[in-house]
C-alpha atoms as a PDB file:
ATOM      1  CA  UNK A   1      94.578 108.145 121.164  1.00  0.00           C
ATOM      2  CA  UNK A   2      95.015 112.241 121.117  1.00  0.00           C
ATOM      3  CA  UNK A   3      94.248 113.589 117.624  1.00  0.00           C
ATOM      4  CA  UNK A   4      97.183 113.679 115.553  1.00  0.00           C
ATOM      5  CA  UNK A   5      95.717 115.900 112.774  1.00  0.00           C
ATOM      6  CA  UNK A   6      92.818 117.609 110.819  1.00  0.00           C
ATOM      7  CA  UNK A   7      93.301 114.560 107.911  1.00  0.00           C
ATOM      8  CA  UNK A   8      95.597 111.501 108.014  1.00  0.00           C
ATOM      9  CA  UNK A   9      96.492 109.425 104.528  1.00  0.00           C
ATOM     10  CA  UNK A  10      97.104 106.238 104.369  1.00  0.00           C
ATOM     11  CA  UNK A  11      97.278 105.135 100.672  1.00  0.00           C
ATOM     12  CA  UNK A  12      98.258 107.018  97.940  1.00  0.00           C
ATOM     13  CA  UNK A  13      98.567 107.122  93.902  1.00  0.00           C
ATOM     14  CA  UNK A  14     101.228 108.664  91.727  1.00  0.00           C
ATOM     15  CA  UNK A  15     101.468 109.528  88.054  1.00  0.00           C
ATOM     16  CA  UNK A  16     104.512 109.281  85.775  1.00  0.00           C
ATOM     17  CA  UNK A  17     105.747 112.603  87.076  1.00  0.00           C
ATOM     18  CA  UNK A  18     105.625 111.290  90.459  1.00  0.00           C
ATOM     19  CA  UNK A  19     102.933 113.704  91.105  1.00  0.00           C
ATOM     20  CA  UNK A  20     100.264 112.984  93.754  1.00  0.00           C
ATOM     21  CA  UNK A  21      96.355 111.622  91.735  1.00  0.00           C
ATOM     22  CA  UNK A  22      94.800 110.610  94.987  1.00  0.00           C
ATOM     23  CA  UNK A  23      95.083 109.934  98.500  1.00  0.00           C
ATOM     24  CA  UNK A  24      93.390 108.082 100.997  1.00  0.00           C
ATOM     25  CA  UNK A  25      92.463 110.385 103.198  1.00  0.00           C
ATOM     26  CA  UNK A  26      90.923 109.596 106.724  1.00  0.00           C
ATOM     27  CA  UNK A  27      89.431 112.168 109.008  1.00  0.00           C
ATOM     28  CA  UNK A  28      90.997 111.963 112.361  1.00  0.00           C
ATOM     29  CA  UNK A  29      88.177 111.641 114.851  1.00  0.00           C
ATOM     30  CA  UNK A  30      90.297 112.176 118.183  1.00  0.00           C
ATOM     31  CA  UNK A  31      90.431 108.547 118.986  1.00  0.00           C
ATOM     32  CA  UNK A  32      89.229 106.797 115.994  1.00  0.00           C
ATOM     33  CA  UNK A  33      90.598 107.371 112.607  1.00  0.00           C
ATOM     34  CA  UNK A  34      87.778 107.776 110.082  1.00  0.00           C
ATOM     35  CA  UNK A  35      86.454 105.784 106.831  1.00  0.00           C
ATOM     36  CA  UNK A  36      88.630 106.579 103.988  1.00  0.00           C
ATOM     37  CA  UNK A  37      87.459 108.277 100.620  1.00  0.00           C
ATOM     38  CA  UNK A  38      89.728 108.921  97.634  1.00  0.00           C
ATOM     39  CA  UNK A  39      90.337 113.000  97.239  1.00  0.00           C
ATOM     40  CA  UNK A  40      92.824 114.521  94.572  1.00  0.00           C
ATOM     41  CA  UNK A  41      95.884 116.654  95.087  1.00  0.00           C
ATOM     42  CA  UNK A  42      94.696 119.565  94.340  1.00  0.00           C
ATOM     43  CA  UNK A  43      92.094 119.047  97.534  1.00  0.00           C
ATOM     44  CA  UNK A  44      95.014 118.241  99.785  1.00  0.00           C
ATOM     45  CA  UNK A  45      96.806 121.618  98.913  1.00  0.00           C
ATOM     46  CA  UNK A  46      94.284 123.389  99.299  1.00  0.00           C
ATOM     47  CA  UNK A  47      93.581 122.097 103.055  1.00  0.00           C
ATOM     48  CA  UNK A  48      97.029 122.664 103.713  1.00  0.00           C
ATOM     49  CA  UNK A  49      97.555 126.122 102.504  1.00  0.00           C
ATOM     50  CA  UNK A  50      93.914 126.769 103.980  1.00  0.00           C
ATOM     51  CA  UNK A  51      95.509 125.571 107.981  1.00  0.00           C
ATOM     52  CA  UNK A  52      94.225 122.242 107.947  1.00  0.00           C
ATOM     53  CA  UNK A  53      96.976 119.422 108.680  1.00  0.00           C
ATOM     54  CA  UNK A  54      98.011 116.119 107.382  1.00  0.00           C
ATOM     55  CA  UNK A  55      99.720 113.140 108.637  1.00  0.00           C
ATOM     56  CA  UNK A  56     100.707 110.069 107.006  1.00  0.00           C
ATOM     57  CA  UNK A  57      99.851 106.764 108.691  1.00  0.00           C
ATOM     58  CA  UNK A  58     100.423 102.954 108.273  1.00  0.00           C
ATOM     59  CA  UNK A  59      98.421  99.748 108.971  1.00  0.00           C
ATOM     60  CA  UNK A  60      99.833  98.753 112.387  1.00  0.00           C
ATOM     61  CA  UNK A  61      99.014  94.977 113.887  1.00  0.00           C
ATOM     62  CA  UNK A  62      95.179  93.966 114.719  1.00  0.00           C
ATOM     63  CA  UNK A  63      93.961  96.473 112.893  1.00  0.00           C
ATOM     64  CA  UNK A  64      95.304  99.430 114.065  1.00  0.00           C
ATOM     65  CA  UNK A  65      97.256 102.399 112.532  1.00  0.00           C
ATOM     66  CA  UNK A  66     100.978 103.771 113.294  1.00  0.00           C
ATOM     67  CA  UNK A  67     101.764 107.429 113.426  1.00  0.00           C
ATOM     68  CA  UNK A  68     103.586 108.417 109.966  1.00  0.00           C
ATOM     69  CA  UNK A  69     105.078 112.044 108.998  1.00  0.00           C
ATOM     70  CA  UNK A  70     103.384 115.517 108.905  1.00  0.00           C
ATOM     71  CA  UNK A  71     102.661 116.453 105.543  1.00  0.00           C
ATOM     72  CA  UNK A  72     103.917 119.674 104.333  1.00  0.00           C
ATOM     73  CA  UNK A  73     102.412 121.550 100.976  1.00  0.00           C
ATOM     74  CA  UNK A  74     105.065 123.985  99.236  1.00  0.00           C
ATOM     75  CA  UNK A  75     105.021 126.314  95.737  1.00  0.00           C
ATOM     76  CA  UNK A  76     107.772 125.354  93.347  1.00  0.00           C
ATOM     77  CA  UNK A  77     107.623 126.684  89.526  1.00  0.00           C
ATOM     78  CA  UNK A  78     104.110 128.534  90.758  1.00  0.00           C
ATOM     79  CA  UNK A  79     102.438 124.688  91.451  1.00  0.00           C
ATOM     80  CA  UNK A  80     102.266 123.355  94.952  1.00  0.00           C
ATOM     81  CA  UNK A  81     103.734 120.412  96.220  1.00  0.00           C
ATOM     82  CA  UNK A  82     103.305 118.185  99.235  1.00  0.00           C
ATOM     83  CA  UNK A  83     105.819 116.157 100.317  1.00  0.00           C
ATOM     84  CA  UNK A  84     106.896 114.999 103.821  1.00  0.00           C
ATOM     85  CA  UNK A  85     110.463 116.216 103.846  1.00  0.00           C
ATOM     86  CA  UNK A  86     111.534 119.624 103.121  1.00  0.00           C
ATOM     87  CA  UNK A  87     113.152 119.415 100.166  1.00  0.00           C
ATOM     88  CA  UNK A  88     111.935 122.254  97.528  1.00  0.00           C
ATOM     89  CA  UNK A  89     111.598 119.528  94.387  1.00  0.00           C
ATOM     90  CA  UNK A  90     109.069 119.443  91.819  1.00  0.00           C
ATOM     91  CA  UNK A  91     107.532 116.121  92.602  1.00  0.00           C
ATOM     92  CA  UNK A  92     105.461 114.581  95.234  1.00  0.00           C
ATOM     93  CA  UNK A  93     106.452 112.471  98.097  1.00  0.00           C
ATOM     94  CA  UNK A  94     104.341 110.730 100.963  1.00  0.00           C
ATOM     95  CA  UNK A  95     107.509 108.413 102.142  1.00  0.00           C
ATOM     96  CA  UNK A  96     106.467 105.069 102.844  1.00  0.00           C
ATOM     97  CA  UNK A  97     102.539 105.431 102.456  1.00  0.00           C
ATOM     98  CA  UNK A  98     101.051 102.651 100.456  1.00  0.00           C
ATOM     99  CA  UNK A  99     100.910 102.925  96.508  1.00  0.00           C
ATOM    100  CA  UNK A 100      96.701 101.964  95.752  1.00  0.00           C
END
């Protein structure tokens, strides 16, 4: 497996606003995909605007994991948002990933 990014998340949990509280996040070890730990939003962003990268990914069969969607970290109203599409909204949005 080639690395597919600095960080990949695989779970993630929303507040009312749809607004990202934590991820999952998994270091991707160029062929294995690290132990997860719970990190906030603000964490992510950071990373991102910092040059790190994010992908999503899902539990694929026998234990493995599927490739998801880059993650993408973007200013609206002065607050960042990270989103997998490119769509300049105000909330948060990880696609498919698992709600924990």
């Amino acid at each position: 497996m080639t690395k597919w990014a600095d960080y990949l998340i695989s779970a993630v949990r929303y507040n009312g606003s749809h607004k990202i509280v934590k991820v999952m996040q998994h270091e991707d070890k160029e062929g294995t995909v690290g132990e997860g730990i719970e990190v906030d939003r603000a964490l992510v962003a950071s990373n991102i605007k910092n040059g790190k990268t994010y992908m999503t990914i899902y539990s694929g069969p026998k234990s493995t994991w599927r490739i998801g969607k880059k993650v993408n970290a973007f200013r609206v109203g002065g607050e960042y948002c990270i989103r997998i599409d490119n769509n300049k909204t105000d909330t948060d949005n990880l696609g498919e990933v698992v709600e924990f």
